[in-house]
C-alpha atoms as a PDB file:
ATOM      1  CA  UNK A   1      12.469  38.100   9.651  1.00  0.00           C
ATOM      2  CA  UNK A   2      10.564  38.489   6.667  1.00  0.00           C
ATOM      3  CA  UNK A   3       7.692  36.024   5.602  1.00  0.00           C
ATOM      4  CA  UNK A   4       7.114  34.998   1.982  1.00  0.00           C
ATOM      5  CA  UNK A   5       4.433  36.199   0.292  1.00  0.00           C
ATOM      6  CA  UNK A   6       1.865  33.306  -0.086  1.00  0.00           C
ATOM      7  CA  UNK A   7       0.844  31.201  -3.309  1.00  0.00           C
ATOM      8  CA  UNK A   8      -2.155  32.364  -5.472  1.00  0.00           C
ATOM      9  CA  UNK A   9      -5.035  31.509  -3.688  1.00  0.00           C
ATOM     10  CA  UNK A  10      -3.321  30.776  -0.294  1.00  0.00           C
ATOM     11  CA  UNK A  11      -3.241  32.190   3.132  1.00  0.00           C
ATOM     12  CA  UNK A  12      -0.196  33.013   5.344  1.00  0.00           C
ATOM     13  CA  UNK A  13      -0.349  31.236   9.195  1.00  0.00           C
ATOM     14  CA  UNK A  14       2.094  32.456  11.351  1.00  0.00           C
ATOM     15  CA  UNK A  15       3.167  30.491  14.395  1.00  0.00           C
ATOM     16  CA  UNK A  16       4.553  31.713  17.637  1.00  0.00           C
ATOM     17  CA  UNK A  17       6.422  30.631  20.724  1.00  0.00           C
ATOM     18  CA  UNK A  18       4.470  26.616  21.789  1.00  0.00           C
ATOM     19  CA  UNK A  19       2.795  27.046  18.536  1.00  0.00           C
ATOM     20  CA  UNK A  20       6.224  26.905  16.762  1.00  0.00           C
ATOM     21  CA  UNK A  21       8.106  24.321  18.981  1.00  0.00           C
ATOM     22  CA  UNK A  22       4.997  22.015  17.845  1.00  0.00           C
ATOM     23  CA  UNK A  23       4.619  22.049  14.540  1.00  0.00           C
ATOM     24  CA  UNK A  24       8.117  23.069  14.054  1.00  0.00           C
ATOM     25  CA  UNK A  25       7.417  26.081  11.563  1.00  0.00           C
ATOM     26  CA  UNK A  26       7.260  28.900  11.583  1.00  0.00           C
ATOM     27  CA  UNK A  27       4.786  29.812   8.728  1.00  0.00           C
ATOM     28  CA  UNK A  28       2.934  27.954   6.425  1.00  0.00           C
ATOM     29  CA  UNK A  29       0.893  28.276   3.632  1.00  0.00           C
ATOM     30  CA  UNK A  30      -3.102  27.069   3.561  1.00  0.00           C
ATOM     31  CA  UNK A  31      -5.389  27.480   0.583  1.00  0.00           C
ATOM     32  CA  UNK A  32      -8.056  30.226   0.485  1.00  0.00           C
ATOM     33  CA  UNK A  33     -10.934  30.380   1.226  1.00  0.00           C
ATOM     34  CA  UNK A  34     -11.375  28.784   4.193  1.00  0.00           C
ATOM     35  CA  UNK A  35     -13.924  29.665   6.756  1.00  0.00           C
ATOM     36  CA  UNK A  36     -12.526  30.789  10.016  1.00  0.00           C
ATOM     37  CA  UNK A  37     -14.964  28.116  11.961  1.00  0.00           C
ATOM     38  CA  UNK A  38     -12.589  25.629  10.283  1.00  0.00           C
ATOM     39  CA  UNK A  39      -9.340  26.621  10.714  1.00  0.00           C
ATOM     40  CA  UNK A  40      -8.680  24.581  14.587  1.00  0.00           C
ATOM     41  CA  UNK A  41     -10.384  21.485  12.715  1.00  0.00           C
ATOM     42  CA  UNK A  42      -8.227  21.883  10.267  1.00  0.00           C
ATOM     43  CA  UNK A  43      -4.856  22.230  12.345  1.00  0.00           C
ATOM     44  CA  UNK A  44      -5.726  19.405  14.889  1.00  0.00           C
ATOM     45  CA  UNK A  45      -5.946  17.535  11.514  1.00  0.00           C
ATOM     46  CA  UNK A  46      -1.980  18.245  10.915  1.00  0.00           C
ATOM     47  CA  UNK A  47      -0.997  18.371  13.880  1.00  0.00           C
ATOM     48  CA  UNK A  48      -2.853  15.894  16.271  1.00  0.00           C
ATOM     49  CA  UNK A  49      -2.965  17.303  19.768  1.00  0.00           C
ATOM     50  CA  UNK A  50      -2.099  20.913  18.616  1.00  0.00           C
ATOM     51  CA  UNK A  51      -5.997  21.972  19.810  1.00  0.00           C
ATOM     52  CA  UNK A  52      -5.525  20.910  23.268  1.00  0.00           C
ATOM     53  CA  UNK A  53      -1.825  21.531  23.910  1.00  0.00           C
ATOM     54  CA  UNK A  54      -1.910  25.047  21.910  1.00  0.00           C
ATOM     55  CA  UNK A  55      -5.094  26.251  20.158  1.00  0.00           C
ATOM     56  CA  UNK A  56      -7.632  25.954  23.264  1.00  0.00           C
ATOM     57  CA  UNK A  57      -5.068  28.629  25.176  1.00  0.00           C
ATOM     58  CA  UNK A  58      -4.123  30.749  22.641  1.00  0.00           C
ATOM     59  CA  UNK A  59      -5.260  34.264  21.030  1.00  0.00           C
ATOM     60  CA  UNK A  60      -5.899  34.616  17.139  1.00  0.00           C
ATOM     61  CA  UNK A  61      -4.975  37.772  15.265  1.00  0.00           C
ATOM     62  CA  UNK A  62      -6.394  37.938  11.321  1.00  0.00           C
ATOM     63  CA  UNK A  63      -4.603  40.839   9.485  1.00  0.00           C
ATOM     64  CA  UNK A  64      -3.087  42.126  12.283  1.00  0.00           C
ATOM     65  CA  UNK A  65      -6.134  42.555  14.256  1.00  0.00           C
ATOM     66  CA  UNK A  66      -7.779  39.834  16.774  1.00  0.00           C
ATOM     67  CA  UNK A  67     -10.434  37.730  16.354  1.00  0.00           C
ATOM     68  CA  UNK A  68     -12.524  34.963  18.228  1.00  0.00           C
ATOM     69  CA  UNK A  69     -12.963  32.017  16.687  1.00  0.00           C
ATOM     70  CA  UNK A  70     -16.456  31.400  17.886  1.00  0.00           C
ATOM     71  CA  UNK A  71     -17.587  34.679  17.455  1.00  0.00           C
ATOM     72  CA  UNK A  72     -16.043  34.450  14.061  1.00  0.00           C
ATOM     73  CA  UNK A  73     -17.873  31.093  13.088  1.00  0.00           C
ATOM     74  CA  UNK A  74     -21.777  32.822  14.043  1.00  0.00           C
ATOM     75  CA  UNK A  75     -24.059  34.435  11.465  1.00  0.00           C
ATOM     76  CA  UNK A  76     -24.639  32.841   8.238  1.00  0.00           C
ATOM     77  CA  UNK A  77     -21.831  32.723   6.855  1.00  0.00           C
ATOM     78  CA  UNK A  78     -19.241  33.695   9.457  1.00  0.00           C
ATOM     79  CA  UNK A  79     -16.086  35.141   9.214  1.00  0.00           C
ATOM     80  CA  UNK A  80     -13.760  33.843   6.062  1.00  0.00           C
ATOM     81  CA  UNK A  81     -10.591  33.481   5.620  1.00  0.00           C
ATOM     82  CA  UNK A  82      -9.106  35.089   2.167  1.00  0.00           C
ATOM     83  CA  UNK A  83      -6.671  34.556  -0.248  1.00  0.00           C
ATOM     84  CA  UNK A  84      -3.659  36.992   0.744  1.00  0.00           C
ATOM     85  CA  UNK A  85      -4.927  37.101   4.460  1.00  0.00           C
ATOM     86  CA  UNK A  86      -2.320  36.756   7.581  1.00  0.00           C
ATOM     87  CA  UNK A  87      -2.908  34.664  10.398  1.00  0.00           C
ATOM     88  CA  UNK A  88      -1.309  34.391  13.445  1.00  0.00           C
ATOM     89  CA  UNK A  89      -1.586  31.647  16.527  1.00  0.00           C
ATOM     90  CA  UNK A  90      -0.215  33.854  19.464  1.00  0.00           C
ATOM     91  CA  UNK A  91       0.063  31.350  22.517  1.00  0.00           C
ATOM     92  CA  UNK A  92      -0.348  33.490  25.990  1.00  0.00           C
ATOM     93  CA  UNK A  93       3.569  34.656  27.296  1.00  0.00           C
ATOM     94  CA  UNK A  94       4.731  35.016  30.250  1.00  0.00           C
ATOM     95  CA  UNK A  95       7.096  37.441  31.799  1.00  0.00           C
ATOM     96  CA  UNK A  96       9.330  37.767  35.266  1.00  0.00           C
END
């Protein structure tokens, strides 16, 4: 599958696995910039209850690579989300 490429000044988010079967996408498109510190504020805004049933458990990748959220939101200006950017909400998997 193949996502879009995003609006001028917009983001890609890409959700996974919980992350999808909650806010029933699978992508989405969020305008740029946005600080990293206020992506999960963000979210739980759209989706209330998506911080505490997906976010709090889940891993963050930014352009492929991962990234913590808190460490992301420390030094002056922290860690920013840009136009063109991917992000991805990767809930934890399990296998048997």
């Amino acid at each position: 599958m193949t996502t879009p490429q995003a609006p001028a000044n917009h983001f890609t988010l890409l959700y996974f696995a919980s992350a999808t079967s909650f806010t029933r996408k699978q992508h989405e498109f969020l305008p740029a910039p946005l600080p990293l510190a206020q992506l999960y504020g963000l979210l739980e805004q759209k989706y209330p209850g998506f911080q505490a049933k997906v976010l709090e458990s889940s891993a963050l990748t930014m352009n492929l690579e991962y990234v913590d959220v808190e460490e992301g939101a420390k030094g002056q200006q922290g860690v920013v989300i840009q136009a063109g950017d991917e992000v991805a909400v990767i809930p934890p998997v399990s296998s048997g």
